[in-house]
Protein backbone atom coordinates (compact mmCIF):
# COMPACT_ATOMS: atom_id res chain seq x y z
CA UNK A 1 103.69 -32.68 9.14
CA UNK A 2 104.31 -35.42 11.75
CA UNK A 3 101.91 -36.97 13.59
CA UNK A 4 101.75 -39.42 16.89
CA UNK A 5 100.61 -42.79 16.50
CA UNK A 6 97.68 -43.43 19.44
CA UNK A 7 98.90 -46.91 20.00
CA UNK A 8 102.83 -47.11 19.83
CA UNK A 9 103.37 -43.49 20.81
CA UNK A 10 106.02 -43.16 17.83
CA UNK A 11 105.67 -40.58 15.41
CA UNK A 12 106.07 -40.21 11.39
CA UNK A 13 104.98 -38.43 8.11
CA UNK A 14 100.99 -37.99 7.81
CA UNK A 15 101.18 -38.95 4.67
CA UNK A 16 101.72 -42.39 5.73
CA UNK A 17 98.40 -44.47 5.81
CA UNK A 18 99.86 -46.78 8.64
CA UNK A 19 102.36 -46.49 11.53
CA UNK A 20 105.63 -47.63 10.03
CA UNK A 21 106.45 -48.99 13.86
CA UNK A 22 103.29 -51.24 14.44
CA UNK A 23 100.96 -50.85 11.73
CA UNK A 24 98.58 -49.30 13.41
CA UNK A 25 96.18 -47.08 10.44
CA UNK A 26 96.36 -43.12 10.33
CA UNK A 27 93.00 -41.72 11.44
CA UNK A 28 93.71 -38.95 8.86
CA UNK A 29 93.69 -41.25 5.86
CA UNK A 30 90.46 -43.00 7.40
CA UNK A 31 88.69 -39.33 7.21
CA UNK A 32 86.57 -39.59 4.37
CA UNK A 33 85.84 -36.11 4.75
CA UNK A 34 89.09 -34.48 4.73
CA UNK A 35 90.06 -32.62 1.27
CA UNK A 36 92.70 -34.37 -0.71
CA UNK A 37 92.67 -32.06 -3.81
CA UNK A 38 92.73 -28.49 -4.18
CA UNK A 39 89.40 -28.85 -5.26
CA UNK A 40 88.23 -30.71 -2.26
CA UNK A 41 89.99 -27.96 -0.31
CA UNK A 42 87.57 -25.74 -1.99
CA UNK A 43 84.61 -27.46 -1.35
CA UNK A 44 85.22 -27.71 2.28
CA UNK A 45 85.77 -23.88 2.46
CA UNK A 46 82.77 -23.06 1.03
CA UNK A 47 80.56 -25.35 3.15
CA UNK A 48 82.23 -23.85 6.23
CA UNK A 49 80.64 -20.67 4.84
CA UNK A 50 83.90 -18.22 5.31
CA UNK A 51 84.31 -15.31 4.07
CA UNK A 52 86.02 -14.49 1.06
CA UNK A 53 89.44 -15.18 0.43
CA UNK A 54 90.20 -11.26 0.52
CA UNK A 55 88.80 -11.32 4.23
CA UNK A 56 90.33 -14.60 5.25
CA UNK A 57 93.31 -13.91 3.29
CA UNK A 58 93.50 -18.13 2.42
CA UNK A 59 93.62 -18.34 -1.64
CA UNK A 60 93.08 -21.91 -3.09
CA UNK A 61 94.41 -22.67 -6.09
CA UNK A 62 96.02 -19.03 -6.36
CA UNK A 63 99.10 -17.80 -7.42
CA UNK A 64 98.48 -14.49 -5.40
CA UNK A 65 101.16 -12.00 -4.78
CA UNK A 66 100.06 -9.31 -2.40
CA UNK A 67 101.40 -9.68 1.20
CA UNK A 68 99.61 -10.70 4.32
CA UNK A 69 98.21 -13.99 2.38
CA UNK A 70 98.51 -17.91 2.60
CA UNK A 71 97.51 -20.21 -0.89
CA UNK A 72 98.20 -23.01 -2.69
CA UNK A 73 98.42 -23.83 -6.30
CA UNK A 74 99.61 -25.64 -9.09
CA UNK A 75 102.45 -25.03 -11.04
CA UNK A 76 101.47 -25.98 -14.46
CA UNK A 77 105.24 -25.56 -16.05
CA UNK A 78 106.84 -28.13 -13.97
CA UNK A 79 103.27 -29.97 -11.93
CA UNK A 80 104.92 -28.91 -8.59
CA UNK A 81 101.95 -28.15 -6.40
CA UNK A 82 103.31 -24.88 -3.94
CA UNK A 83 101.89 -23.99 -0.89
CA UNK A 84 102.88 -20.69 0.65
CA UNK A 85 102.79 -17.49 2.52
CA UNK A 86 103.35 -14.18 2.07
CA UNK A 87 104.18 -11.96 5.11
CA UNK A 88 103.77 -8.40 5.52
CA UNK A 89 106.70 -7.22 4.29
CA UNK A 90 105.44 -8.93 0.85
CA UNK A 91 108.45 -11.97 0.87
CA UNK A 92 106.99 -14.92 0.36
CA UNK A 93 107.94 -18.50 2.99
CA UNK A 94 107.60 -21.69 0.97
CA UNK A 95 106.02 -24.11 3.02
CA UNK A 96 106.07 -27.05 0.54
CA UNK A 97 106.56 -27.49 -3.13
CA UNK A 98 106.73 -31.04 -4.67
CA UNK A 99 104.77 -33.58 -6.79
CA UNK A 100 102.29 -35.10 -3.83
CA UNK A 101 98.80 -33.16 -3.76
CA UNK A 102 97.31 -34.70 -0.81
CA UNK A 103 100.32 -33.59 1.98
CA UNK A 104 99.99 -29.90 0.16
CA UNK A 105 96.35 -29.57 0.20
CA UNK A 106 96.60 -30.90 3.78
CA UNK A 107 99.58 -28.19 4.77
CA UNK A 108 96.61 -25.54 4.42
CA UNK A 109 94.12 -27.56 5.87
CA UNK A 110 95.92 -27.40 8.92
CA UNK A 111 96.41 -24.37 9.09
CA UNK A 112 93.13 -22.97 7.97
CA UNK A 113 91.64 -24.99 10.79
CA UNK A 114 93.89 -23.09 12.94
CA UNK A 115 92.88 -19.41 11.77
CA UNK A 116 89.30 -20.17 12.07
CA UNK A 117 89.81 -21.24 15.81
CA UNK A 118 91.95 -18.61 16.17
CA UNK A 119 89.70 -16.35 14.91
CA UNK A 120 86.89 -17.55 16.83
CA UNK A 121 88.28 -16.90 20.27
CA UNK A 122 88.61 -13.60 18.97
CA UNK A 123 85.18 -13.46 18.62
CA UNK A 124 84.35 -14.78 22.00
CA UNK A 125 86.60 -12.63 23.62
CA UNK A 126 84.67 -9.35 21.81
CA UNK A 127 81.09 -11.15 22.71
CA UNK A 128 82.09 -11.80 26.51
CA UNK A 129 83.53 -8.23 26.66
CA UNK A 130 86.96 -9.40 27.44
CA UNK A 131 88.81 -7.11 25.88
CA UNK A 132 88.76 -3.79 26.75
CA UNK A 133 85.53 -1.62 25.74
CA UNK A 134 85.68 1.34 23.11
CA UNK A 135 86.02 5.28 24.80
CA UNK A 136 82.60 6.55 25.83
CA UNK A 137 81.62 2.96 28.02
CA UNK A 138 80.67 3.08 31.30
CA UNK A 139 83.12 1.57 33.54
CA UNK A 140 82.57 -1.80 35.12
CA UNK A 141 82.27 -1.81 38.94
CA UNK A 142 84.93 -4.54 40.77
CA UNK A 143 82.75 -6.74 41.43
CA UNK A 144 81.40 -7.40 37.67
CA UNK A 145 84.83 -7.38 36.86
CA UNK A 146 85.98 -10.26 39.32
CA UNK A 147 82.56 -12.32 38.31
CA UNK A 148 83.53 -11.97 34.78
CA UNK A 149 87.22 -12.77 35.59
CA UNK A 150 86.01 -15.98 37.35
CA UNK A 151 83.53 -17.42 34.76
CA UNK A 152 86.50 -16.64 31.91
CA UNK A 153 88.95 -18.99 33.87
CA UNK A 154 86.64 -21.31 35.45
CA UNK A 155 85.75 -22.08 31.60
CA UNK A 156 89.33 -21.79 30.25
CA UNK A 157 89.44 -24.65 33.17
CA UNK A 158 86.93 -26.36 32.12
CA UNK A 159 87.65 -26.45 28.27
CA UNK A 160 91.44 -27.70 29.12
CA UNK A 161 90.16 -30.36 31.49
CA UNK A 162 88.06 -32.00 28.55
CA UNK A 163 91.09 -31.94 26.46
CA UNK A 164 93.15 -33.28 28.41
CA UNK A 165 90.55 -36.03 29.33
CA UNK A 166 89.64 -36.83 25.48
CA UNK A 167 93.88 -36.98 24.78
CA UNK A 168 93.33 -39.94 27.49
CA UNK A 169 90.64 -42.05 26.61
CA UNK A 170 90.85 -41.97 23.29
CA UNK A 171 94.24 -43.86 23.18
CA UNK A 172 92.82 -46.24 26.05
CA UNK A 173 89.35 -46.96 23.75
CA UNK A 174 91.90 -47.50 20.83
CA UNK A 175 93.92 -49.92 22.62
CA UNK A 176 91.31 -52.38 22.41
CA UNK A 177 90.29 -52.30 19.05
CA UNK A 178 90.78 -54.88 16.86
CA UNK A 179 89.69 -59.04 16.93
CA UNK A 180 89.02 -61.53 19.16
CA UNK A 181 88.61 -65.03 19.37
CA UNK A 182 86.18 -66.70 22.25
CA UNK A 183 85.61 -70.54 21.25
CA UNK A 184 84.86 -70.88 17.52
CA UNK A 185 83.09 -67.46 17.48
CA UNK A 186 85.71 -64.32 16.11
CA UNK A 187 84.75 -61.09 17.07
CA UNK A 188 85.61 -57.15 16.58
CA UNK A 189 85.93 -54.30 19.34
CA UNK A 190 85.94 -50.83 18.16
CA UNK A 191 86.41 -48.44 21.06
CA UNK A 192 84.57 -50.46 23.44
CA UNK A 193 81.48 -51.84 21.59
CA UNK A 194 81.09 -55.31 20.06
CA UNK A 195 80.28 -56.90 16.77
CA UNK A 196 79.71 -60.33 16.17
CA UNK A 197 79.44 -61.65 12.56
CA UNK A 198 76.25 -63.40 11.55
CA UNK A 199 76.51 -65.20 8.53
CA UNK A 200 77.46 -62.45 5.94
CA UNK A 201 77.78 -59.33 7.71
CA UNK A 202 78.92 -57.75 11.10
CA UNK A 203 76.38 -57.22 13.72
CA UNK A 204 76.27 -55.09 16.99
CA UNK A 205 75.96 -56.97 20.29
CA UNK A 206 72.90 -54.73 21.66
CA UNK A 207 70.98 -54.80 24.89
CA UNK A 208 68.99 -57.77 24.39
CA UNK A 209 71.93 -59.98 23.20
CA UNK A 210 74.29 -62.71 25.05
CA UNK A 211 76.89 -60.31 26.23
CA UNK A 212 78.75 -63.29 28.44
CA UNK A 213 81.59 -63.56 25.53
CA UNK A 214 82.30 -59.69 25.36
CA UNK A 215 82.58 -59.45 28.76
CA UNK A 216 84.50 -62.56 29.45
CA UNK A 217 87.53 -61.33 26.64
CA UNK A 218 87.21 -58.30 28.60
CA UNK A 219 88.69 -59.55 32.03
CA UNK A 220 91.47 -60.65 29.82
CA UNK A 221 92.20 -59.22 27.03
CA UNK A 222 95.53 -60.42 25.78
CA UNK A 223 93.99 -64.07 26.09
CA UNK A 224 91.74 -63.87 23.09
CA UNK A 225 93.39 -61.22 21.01
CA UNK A 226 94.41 -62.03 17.32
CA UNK A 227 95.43 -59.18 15.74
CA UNK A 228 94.25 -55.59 14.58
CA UNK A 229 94.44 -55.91 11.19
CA UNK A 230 92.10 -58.26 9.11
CA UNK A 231 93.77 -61.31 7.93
CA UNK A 232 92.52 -63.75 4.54
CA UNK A 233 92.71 -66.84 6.85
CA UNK A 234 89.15 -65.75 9.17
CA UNK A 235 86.14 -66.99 8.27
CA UNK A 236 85.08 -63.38 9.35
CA UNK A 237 84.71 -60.41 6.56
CA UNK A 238 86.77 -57.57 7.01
CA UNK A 239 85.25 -55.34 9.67
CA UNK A 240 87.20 -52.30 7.78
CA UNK A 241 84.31 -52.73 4.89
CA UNK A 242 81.61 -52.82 7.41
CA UNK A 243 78.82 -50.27 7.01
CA UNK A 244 79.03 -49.91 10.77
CA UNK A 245 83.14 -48.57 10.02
CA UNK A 246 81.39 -46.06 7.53
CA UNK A 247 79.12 -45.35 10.15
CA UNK A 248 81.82 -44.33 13.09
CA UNK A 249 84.06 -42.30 10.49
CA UNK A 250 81.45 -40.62 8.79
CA UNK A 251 80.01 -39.30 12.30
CA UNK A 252 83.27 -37.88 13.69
CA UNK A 253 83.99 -36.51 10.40
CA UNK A 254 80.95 -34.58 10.45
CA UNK A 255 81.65 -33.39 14.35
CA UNK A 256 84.66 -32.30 13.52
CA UNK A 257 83.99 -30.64 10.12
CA UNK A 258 81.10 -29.05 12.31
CA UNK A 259 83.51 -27.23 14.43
CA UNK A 260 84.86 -25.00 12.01
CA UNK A 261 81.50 -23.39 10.89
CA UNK A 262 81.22 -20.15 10.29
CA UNK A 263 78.58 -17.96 11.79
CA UNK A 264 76.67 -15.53 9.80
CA UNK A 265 77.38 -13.05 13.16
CA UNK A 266 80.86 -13.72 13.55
CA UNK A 267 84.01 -11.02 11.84
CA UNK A 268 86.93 -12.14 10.58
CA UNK A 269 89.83 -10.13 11.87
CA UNK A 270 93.18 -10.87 9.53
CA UNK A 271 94.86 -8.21 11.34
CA UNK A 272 94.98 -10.69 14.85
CA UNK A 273 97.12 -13.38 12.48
CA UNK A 274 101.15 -13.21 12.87
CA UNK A 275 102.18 -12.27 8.88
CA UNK A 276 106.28 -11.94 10.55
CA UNK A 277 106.35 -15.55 11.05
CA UNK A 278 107.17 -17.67 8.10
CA UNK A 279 104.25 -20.00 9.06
């Protein structure tokens, strides 16, 4: 799977930990929560709280055969790992079979994450009552049907705006990041907030501190710049081993992960998933 870089725009393998045009890290290798192993892959499952793999129709670390199914697994004879799926007329698509674990287990990551959003507007649409109602319902009078109409798009609007507005400032926030020299003092900026390193470890400038020197490299930028990536020569520690990077990655690794819970009121209709396509 190919992904975009945020900073150079180019794009390359995901299994590549940096940009191969600028260096720049993958976010997906700097998710400490995202499965790497088949096991991992099973861990995560379970903590979502999905159904069973007969309901979902995702088996990990499964050889299975029936049709309408995806899976991955091992092939102990020759260590390829194989992820795959079978459609509904029982052939089975190949999506990747070779030695490297991680960009498997990641194949159906992807793609699980897909199905459960997938089958979560489902979900909503059966909750809001936009799809049409069973025999036996009253019908709804025109005017609950245009109110309904107009909250469904006005939040369809709404929910595309955001997107569109977090594809935007992330890469802007990202720009920035890296370190800084002002003086004799070298600093970090991650996404717009400041650290400072005091004696042995990286501080936060907070509301009570000097803020003159971030917001002086801040009218320019390129002036005070360095570099992004930590170099031996600083008398600075590498911000990378910071408790406050643990502290950003483990957050949005939880948001995310969050997303993809599994409600103890929601169904999980298989039937809704294309099994013609070979992916």
């Amino acid at each position: 799977m190919k992904i975009q870089c945020d900073y150079c725009g180019n794009t390359y393998e995901d299994t590549q930990e940096k940009c191969p045009s600028c260096g720049a890290p993958n976010p997906s290798h700097q998710n400490t929560g995202k499965p790497k192993t088949i096991e991992e892959l099973k861990d995560w499952y379970k903590k979502r709280n999905l159904p069973a793999p007969e309901v979902t129709r995702f088996f990990i670390g499964q050889d299975y055969k029936k049709p309408k199914a995806f899976g991955i697994y091992k092939d102990e004879s020759t260590g390829d790992f194989i992820v795959y799926k079978n459609k509904a007329d029982g052939t089975r698509a190949v999506r990747y079979q070779g030695k490297d674990e991680q960009y498997a287990v990641n194949e159906l990551y992807q793609r699980l994450k897909d199905e459960i959003v997938h089958q979560k507007h489902l979900n909503s649409e059966k909750k809001s009552g936009t799809r049409s109602s069973g025999k036996g319902r009253k019908k709804q009078s025109k005017l609950s049907l245009l109110i309904s109409e107009f909250f469904f798009w006005f939040w369809i609007i709404a929910f595309i705006a955001a997107f569109v507005g977090s594809l935007i400032i992330v890469p802007i926030k990202n720009r920035h990041n890296g370190y800084y020299q002002y003086d004799s003092a070298i600093l970090y900026n991650y996404q717009g907030d400041w650290f400072y390193w005091d004696d042995n470890e990286w501080e936060r400038y907070g509301y009570f501190d000097d803020t003159t020197i971030p917001t002086a490299i801040e009218s320019n930028y390129d002036e005070y710049y360095m570099s992004k990536d930590w170099n031996n020569s600083y008398y600075v520690g590498d911000w990378d081993d910071s408790s406050y990077y643990d502290y950003y990655h483990s957050t949005s690794d939880s948001d995310s992960d969050s997303d993809y819970d599994w409600g103890s009121d929601d169904s999980w209709d298989s039937g809704g998933t294309d099994w013609d396509s070979d992916w």
